[in-house]
N, C-alpha and C. Protein backbone atom coordinates (compact mmCIF):
# COMPACT_ATOMS: atom_id res chain seq x y z
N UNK A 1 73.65 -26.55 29.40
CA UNK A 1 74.77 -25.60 29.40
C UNK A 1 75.04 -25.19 27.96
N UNK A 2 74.89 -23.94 27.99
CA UNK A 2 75.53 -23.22 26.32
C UNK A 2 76.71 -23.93 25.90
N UNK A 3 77.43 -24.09 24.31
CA UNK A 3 78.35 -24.47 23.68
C UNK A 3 79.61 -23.57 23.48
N UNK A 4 80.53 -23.59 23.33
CA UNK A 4 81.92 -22.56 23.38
C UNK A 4 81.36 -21.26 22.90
N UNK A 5 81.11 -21.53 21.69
CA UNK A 5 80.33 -21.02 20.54
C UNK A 5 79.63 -19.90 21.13
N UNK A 6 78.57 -20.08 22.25
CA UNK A 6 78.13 -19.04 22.84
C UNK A 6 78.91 -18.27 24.31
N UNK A 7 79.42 -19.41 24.49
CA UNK A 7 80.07 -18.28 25.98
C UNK A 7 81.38 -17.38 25.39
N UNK A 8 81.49 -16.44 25.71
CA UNK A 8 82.36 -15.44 25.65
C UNK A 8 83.97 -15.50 26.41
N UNK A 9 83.60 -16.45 27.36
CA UNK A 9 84.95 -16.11 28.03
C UNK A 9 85.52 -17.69 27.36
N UNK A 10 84.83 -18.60 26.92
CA UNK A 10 85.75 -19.74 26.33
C UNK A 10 86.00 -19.28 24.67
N UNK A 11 85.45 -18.12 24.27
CA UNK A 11 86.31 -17.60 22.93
C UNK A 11 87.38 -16.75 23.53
N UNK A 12 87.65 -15.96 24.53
CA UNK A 12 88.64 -15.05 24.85
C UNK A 12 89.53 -16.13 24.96
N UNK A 13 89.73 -17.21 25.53
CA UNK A 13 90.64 -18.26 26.30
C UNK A 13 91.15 -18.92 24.61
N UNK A 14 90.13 -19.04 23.43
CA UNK A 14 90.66 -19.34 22.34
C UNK A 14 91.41 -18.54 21.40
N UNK A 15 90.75 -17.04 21.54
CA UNK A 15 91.60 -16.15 20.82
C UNK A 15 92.88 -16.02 21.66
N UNK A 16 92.96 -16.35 23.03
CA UNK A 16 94.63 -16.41 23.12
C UNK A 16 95.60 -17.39 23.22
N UNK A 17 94.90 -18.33 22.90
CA UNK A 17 95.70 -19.75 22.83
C UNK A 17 95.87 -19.88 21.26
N UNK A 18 95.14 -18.99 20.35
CA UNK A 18 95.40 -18.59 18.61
C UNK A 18 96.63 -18.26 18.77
N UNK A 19 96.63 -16.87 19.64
CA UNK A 19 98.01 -15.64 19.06
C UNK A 19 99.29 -16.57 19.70
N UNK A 20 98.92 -17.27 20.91
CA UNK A 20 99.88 -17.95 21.30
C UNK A 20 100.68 -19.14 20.60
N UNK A 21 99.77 -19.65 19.91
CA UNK A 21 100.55 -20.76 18.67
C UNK A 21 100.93 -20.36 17.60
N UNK A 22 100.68 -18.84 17.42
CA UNK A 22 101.02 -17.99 16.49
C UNK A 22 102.61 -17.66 16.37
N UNK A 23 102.41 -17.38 17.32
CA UNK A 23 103.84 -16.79 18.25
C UNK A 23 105.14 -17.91 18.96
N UNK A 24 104.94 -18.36 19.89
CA UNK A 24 105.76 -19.53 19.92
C UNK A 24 105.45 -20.67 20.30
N UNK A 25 104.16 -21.43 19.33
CA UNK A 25 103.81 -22.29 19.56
C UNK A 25 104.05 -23.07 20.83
N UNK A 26 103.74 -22.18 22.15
CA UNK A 26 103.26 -22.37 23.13
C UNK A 26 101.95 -22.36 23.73
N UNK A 27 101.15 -22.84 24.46
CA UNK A 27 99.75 -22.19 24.73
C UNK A 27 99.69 -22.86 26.69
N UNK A 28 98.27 -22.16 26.98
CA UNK A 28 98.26 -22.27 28.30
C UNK A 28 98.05 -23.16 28.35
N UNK A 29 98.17 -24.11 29.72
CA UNK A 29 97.44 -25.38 30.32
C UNK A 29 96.28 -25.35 30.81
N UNK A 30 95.22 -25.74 29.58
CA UNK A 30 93.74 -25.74 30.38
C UNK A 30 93.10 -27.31 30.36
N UNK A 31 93.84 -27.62 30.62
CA UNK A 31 93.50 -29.50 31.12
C UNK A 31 92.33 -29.14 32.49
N UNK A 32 92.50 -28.47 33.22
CA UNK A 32 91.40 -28.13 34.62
C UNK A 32 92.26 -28.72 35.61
N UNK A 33 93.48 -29.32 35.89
CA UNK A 33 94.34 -29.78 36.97
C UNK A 33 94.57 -28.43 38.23
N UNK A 34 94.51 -28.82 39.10
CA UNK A 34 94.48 -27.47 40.15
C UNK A 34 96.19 -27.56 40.12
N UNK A 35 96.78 -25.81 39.89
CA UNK A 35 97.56 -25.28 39.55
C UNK A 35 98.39 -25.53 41.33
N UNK A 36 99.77 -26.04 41.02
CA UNK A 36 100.50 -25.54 41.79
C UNK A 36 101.14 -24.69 42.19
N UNK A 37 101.27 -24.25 43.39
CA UNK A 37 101.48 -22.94 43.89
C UNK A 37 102.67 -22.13 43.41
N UNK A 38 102.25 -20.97 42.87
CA UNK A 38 103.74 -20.28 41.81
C UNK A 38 104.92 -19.34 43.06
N UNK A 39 105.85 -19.35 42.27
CA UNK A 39 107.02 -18.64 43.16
C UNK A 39 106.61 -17.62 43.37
N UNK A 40 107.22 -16.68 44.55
CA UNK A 40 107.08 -15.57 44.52
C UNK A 40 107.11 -14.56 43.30
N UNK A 41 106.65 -13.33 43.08
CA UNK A 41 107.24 -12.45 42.13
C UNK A 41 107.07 -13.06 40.21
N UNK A 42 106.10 -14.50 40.33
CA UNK A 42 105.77 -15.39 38.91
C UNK A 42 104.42 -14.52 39.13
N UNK A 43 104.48 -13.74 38.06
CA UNK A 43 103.08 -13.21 37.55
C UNK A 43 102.22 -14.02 36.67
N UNK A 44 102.55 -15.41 36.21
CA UNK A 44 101.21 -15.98 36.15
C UNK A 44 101.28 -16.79 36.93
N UNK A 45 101.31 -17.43 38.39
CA UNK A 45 100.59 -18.08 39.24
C UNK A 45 101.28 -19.34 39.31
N UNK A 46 101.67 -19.97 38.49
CA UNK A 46 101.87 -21.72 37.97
C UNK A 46 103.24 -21.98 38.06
N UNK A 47 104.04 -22.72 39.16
CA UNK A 47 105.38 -23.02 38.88
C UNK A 47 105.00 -23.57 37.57
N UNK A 48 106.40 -23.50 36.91
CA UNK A 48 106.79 -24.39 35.34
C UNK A 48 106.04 -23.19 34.26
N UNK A 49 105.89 -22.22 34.55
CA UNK A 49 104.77 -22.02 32.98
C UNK A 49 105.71 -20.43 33.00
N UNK A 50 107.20 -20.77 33.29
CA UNK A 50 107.80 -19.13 32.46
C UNK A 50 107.65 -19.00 31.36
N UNK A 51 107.23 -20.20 30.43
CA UNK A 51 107.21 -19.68 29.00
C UNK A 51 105.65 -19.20 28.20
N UNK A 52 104.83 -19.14 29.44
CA UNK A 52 103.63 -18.70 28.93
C UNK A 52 103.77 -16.86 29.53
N UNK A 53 103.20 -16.65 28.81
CA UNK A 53 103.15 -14.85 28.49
C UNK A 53 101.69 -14.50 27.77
N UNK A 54 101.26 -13.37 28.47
CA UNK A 54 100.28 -12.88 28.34
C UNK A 54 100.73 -11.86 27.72
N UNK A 55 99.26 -11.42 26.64
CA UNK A 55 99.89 -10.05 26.10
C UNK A 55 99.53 -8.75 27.07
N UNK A 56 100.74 -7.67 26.91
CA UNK A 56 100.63 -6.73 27.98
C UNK A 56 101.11 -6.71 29.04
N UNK A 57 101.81 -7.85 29.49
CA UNK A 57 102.29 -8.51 30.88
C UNK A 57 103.77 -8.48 30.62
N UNK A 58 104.51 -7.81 31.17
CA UNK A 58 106.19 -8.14 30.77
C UNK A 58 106.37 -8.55 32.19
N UNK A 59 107.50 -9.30 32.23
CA UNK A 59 108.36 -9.60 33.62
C UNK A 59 108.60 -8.20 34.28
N UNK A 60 107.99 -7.04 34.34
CA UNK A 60 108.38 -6.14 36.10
C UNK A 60 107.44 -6.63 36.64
N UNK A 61 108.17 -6.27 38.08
CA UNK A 61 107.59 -6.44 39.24
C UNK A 61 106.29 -5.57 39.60
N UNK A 62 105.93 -6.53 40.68
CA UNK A 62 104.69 -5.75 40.70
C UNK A 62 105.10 -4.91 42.25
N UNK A 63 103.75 -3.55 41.68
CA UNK A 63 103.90 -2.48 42.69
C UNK A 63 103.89 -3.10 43.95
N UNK A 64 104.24 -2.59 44.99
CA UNK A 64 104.60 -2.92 46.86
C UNK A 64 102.98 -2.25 47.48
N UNK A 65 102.47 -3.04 48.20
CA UNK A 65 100.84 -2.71 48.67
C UNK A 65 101.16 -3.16 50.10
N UNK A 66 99.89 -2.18 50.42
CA UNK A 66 99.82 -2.18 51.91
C UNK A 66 98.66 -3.78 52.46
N UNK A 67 98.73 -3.81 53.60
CA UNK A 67 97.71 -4.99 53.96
C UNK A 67 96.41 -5.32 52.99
N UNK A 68 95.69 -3.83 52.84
CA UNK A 68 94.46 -3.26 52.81
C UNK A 68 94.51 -3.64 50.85
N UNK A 69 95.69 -3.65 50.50
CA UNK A 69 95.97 -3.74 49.05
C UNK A 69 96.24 -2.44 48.23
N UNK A 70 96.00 -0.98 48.88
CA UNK A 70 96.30 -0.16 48.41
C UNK A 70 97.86 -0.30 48.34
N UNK A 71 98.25 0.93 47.14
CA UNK A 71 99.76 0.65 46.52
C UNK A 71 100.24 1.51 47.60
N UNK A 72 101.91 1.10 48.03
CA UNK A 72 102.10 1.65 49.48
C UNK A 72 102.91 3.22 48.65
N UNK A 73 103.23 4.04 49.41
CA UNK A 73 103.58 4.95 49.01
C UNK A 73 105.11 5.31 48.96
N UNK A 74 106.41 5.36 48.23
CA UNK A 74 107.50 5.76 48.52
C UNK A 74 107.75 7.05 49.90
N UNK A 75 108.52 6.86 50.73
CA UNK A 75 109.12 7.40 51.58
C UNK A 75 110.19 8.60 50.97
N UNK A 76 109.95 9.39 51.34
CA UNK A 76 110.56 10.73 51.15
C UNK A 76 112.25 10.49 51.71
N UNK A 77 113.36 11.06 51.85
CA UNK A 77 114.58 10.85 52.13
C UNK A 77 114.72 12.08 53.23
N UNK A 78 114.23 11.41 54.33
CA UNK A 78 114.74 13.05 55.43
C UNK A 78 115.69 13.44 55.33
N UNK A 79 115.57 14.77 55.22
CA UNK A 79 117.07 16.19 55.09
C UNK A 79 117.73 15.91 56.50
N UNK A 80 118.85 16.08 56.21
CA UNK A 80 119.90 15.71 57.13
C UNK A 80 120.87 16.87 57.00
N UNK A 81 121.57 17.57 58.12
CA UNK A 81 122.47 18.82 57.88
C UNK A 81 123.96 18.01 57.36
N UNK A 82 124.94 18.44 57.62
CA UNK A 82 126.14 18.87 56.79
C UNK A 82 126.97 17.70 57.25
N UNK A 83 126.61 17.38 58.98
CA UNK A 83 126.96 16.42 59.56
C UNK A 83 126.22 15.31 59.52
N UNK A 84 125.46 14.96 58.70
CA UNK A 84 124.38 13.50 58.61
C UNK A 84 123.55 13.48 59.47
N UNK A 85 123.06 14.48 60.14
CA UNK A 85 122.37 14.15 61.12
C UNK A 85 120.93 14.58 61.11
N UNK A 86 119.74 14.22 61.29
CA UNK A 86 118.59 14.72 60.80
C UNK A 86 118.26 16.75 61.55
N UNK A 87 117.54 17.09 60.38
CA UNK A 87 117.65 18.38 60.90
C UNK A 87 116.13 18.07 61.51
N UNK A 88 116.62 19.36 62.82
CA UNK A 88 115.18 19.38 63.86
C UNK A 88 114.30 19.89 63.36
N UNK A 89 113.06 19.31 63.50
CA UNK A 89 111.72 20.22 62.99
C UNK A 89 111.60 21.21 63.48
N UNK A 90 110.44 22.29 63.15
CA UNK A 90 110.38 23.28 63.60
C UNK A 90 109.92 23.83 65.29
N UNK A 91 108.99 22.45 65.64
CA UNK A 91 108.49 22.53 66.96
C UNK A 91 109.58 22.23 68.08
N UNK A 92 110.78 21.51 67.19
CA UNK A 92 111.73 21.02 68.43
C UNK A 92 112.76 22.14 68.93
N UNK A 93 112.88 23.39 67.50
CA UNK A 93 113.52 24.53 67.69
C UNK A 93 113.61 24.92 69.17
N UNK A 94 112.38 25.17 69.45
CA UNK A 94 111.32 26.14 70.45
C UNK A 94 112.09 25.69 71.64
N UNK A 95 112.68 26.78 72.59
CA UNK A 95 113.17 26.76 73.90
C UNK A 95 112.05 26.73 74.82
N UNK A 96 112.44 26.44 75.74
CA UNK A 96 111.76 26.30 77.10
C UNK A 96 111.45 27.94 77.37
N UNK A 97 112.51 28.64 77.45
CA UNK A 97 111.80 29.94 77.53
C UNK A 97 111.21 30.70 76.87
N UNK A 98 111.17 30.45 75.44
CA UNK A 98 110.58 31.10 74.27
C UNK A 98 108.82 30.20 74.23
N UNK A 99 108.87 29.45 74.90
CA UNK A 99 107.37 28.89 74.75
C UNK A 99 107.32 29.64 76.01
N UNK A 100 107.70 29.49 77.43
CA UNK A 100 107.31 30.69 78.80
C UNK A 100 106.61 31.64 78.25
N UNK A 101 107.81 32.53 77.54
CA UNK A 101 107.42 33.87 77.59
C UNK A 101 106.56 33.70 76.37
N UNK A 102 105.61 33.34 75.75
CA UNK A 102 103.98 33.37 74.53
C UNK A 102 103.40 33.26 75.21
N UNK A 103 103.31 31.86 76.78
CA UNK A 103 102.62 32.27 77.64
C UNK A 103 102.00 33.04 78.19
N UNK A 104 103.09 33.78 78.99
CA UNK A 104 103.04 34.86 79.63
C UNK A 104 102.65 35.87 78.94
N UNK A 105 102.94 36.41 77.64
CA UNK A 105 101.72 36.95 76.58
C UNK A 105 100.80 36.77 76.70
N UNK A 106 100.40 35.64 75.84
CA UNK A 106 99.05 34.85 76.21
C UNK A 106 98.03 35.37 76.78
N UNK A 107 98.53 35.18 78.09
CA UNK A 107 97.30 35.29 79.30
C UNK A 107 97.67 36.99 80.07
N UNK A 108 98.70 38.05 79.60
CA UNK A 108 98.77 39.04 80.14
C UNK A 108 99.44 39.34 81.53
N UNK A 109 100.35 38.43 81.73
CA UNK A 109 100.96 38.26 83.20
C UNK A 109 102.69 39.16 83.15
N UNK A 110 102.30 39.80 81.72
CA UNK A 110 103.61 40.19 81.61
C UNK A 110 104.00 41.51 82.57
N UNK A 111 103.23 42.38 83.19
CA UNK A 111 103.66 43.29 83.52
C UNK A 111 103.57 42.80 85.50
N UNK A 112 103.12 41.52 85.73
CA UNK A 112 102.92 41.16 86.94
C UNK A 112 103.97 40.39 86.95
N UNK A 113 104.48 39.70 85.88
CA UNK A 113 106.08 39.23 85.82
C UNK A 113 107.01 40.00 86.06
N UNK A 114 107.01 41.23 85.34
CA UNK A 114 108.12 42.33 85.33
C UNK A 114 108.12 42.77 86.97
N UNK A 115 107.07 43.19 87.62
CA UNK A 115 107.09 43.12 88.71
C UNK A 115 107.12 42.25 89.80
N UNK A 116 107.87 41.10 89.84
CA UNK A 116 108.02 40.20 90.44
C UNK A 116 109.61 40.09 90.47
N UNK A 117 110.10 40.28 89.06
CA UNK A 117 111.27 40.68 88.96
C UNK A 117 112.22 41.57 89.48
N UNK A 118 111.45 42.89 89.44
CA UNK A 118 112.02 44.12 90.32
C UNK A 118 112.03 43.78 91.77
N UNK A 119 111.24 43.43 91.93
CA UNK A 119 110.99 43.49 93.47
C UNK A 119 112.22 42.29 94.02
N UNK A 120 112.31 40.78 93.50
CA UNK A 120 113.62 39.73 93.58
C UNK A 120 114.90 40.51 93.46
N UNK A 121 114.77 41.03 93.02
CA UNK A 121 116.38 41.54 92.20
C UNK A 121 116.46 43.47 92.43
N UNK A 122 115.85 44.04 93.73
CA UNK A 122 115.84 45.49 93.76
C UNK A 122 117.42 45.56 94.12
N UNK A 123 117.95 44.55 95.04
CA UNK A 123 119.21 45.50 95.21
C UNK A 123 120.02 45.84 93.91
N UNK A 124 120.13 44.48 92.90
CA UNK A 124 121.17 44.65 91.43
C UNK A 124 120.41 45.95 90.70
N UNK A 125 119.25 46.65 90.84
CA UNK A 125 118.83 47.45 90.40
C UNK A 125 119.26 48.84 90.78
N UNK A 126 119.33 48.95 92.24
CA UNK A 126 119.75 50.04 92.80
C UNK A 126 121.11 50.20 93.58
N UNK A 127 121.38 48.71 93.78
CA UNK A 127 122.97 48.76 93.71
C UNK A 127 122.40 48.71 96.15
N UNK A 128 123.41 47.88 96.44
CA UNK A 128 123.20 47.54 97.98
C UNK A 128 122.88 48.41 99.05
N UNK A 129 123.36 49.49 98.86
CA UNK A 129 123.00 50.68 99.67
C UNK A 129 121.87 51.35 99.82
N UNK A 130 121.75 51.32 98.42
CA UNK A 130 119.94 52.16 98.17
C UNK A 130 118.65 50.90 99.01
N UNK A 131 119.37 49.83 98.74
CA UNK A 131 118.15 48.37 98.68
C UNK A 131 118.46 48.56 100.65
N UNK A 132 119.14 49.29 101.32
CA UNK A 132 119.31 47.88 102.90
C UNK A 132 118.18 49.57 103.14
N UNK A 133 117.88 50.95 102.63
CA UNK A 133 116.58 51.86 103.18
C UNK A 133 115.87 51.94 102.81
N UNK A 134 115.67 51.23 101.43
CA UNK A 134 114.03 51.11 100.57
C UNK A 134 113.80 49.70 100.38
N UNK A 135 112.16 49.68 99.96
CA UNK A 135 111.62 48.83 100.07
C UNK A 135 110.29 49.03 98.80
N UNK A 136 110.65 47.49 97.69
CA UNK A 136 109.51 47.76 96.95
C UNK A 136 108.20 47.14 97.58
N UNK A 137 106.95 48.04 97.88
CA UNK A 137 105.73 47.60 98.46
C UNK A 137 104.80 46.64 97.91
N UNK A 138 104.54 47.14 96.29
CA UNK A 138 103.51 46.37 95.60
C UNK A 138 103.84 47.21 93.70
N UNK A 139 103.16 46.53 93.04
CA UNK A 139 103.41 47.23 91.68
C UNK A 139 101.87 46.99 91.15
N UNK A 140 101.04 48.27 90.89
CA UNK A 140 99.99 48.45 90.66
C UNK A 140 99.35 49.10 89.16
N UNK A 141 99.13 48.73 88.30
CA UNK A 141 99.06 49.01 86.94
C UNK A 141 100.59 48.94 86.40
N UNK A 142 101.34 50.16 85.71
CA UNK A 142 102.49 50.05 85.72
C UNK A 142 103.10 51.03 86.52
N UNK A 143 102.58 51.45 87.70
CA UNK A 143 103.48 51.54 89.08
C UNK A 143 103.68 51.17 90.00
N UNK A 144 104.98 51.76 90.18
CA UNK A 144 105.67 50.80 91.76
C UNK A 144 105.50 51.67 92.77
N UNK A 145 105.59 51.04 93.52
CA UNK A 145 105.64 51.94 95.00
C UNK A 145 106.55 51.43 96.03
N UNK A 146 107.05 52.09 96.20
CA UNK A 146 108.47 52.34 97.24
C UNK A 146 107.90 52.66 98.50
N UNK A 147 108.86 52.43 99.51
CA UNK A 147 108.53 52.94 100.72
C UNK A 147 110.09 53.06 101.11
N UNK A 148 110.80 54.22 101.59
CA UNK A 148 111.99 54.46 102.18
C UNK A 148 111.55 54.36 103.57
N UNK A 149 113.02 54.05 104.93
CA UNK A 149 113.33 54.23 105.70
C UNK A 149 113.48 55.75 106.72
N UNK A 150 113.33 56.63 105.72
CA UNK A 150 113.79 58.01 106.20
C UNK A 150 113.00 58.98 105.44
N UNK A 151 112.65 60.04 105.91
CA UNK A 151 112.64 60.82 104.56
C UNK A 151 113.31 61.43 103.86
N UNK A 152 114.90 61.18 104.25
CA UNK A 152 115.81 61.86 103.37
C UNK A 152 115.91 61.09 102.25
N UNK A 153 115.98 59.50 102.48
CA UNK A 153 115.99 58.86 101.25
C UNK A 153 114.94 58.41 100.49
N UNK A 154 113.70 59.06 101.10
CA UNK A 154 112.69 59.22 100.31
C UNK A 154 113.01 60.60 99.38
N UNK A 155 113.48 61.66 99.35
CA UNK A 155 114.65 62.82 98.70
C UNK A 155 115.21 62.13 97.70
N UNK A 156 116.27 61.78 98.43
CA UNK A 156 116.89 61.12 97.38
C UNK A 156 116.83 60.15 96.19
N UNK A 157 115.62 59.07 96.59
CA UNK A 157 114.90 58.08 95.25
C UNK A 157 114.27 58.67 94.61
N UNK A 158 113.58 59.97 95.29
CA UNK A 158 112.63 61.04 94.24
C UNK A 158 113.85 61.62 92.73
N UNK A 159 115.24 61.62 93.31
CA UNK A 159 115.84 62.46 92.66
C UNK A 159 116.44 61.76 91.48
N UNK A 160 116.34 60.15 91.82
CA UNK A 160 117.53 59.43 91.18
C UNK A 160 115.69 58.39 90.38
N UNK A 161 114.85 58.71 90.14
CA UNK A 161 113.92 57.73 89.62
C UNK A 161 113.59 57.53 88.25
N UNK A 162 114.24 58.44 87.71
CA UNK A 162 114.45 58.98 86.37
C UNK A 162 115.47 57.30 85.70
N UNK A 163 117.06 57.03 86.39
CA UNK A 163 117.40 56.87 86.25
C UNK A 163 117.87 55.18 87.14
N UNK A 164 116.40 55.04 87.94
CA UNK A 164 115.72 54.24 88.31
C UNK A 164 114.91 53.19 87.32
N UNK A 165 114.26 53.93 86.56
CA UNK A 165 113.49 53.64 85.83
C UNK A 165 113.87 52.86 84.63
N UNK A 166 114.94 54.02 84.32
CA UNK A 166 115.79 53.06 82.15
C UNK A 166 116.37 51.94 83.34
N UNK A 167 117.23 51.70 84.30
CA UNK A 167 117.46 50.11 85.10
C UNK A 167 116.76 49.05 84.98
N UNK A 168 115.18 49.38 85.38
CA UNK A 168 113.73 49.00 85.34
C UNK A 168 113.54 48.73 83.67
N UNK A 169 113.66 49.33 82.93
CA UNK A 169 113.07 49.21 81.53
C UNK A 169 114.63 48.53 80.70
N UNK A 170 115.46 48.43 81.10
CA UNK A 170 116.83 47.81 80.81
C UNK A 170 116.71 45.95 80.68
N UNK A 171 115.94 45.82 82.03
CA UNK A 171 115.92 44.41 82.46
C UNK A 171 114.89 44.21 81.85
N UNK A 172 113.44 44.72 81.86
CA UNK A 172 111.72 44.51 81.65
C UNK A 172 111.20 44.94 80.78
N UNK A 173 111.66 45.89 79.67
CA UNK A 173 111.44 46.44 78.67
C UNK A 173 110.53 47.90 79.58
N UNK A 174 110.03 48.40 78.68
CA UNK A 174 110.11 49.79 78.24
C UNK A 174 108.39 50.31 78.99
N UNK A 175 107.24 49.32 79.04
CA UNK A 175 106.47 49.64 79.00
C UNK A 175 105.86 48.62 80.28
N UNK A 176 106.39 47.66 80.71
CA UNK A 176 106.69 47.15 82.13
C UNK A 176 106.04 48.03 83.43
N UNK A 177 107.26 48.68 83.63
CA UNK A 177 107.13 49.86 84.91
C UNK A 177 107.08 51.43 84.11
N UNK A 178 105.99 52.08 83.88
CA UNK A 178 106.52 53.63 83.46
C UNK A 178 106.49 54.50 84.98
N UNK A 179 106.49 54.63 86.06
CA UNK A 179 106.30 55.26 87.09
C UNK A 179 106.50 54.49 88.66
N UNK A 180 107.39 55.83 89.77
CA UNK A 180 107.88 54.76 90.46
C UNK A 180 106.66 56.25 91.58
N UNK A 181 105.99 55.62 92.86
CA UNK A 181 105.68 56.21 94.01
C UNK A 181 106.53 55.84 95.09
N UNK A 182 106.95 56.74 95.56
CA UNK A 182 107.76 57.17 97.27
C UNK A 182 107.50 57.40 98.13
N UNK A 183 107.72 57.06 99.17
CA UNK A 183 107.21 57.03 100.07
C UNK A 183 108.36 57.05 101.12
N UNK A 184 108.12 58.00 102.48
CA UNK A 184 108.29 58.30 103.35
C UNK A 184 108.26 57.09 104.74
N UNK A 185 108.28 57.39 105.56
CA UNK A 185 108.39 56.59 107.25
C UNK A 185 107.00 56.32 107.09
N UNK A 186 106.31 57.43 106.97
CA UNK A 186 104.49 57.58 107.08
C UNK A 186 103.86 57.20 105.83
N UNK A 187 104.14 56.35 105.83
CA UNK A 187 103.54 56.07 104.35
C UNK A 187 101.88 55.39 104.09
N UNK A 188 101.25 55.30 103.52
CA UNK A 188 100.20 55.12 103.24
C UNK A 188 99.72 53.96 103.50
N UNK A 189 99.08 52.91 104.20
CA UNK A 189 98.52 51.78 104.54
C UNK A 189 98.59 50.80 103.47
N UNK A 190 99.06 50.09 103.09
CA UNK A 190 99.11 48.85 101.95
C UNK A 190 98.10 47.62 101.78
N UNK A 191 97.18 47.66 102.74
CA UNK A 191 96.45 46.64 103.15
C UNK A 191 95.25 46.96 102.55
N UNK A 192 94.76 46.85 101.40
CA UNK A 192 93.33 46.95 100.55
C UNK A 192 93.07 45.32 100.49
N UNK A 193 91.87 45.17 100.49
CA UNK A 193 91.38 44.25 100.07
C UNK A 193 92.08 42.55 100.46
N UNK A 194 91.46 41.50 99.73
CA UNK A 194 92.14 40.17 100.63
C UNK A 194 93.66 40.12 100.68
N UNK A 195 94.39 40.22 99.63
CA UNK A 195 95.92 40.15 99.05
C UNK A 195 96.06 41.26 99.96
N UNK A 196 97.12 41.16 100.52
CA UNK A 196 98.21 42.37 100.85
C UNK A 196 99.34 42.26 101.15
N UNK A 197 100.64 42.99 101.32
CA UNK A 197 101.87 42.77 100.91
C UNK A 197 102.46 43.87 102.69
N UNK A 198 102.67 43.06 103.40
CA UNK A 198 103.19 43.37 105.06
C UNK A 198 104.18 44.76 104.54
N UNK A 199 104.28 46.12 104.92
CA UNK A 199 104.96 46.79 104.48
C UNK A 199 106.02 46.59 106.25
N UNK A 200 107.01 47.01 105.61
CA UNK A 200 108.61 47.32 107.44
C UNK A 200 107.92 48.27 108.59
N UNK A 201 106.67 48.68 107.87
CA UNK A 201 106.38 50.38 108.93
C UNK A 201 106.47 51.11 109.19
N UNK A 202 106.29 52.18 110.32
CA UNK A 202 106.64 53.46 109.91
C UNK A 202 108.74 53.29 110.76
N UNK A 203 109.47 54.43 109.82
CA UNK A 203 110.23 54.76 110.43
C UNK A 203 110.89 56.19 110.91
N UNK A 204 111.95 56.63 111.27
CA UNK A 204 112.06 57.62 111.91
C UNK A 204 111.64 58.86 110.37
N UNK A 205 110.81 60.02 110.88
CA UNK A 205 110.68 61.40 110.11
C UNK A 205 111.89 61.85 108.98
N UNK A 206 112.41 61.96 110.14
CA UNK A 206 113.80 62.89 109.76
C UNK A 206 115.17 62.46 109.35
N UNK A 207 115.24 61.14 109.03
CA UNK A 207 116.30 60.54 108.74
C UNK A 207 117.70 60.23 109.76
């Protein structure tokens, strides 16, 4: 085995047991006795040895580490409103109907919505009288199609559709329904294809 003389780490262990008798004629314990277990938060290891000091080493504490030994990271202070209370993120904003209707964007169901609507709700549209002789049939691009009871009040929805319509674009916006078709007793067969929508039938000509 090499002599002090040549190993390197038994001159480091002497140059600091020098500065240390330099200083307050203290030095480390290198007798080779296995060290008893140091207090918490004792940065050199050894109950009994507060008066040994390393250079570079002051009494702070040491950084807070995760399992893994990485240094853990300080926690941010969540914003809280006026009343202490944490403010909602942005995803929790979001209503139940405001996520619906992106949906219904989404996938293009908006003008088959709007018409689902009219058709539930024709009487508040046209008010009870108009709704117990017409009847909405089906809504096909953005038109509707009506079928009256008579043909007088097939006349008459012709006359009032104008003002049919801003009702329609009031509730559904603007581009929903642009056009309403009327229809008479004799009205045109509704039954295309698998889907079809049972129309009341024919009724009297002449009102």
């Amino acid at each position: 085995m090499s002599n002090d003389a040549d190993d390197p780490i038994a001159q480091a262990f002497a140059a600091m047991r020098a500065t240390a008798l330099r200083r307050n004629g203290s030095v480390p314990d290198l007798s080779g006795r296995a060290p008893r277990p140091g207090r918490r938060g004792d940065i050199h290891g050894v109950a009994g040895d507060e008066d040994v000091r390393v250079p570079g080493l002051g009494p702070e504490r040491e950084e807070p580490r995760d399992r893994e030994g990485a240094p853990r990271r300080r926690k941010r202070g969540i914003p809280t409103g006026p009343d202490g209370r944490r403010l909602p993120r942005r995803r929790d904003v979001d209503s139940l109907g405001s996520i619906v209707n992106r949906e219904i964007r989404y996938r293009g169901w908006t003008r088959e919505i709007a018409g689902g609507w009219v058709t539930g709700n024709w009487p508040e549209l046209v008010g009870e009288k108009i709704a117990e002789h017409t009847r909405v049939e089906m809504l096909k691009g953005s038109t509707l199609f009506i079928s009256c009871d008579s043909t007088a009040w097939a006349t008459n929805l012709r006359m009032m559709q104008r003002e049919i319509l801003r009702a329609i674009a009031a509730k559904v916006g603007p581009d929903g329904i642009t056009e309403l078709k009327i229809f008479g007793p004799k009205a045109p067969s509704w039954r295309h294809g698998a889907l079809h929508v049972a129309g009341r039938g024919p009724r009297d000509t002449y009102g």
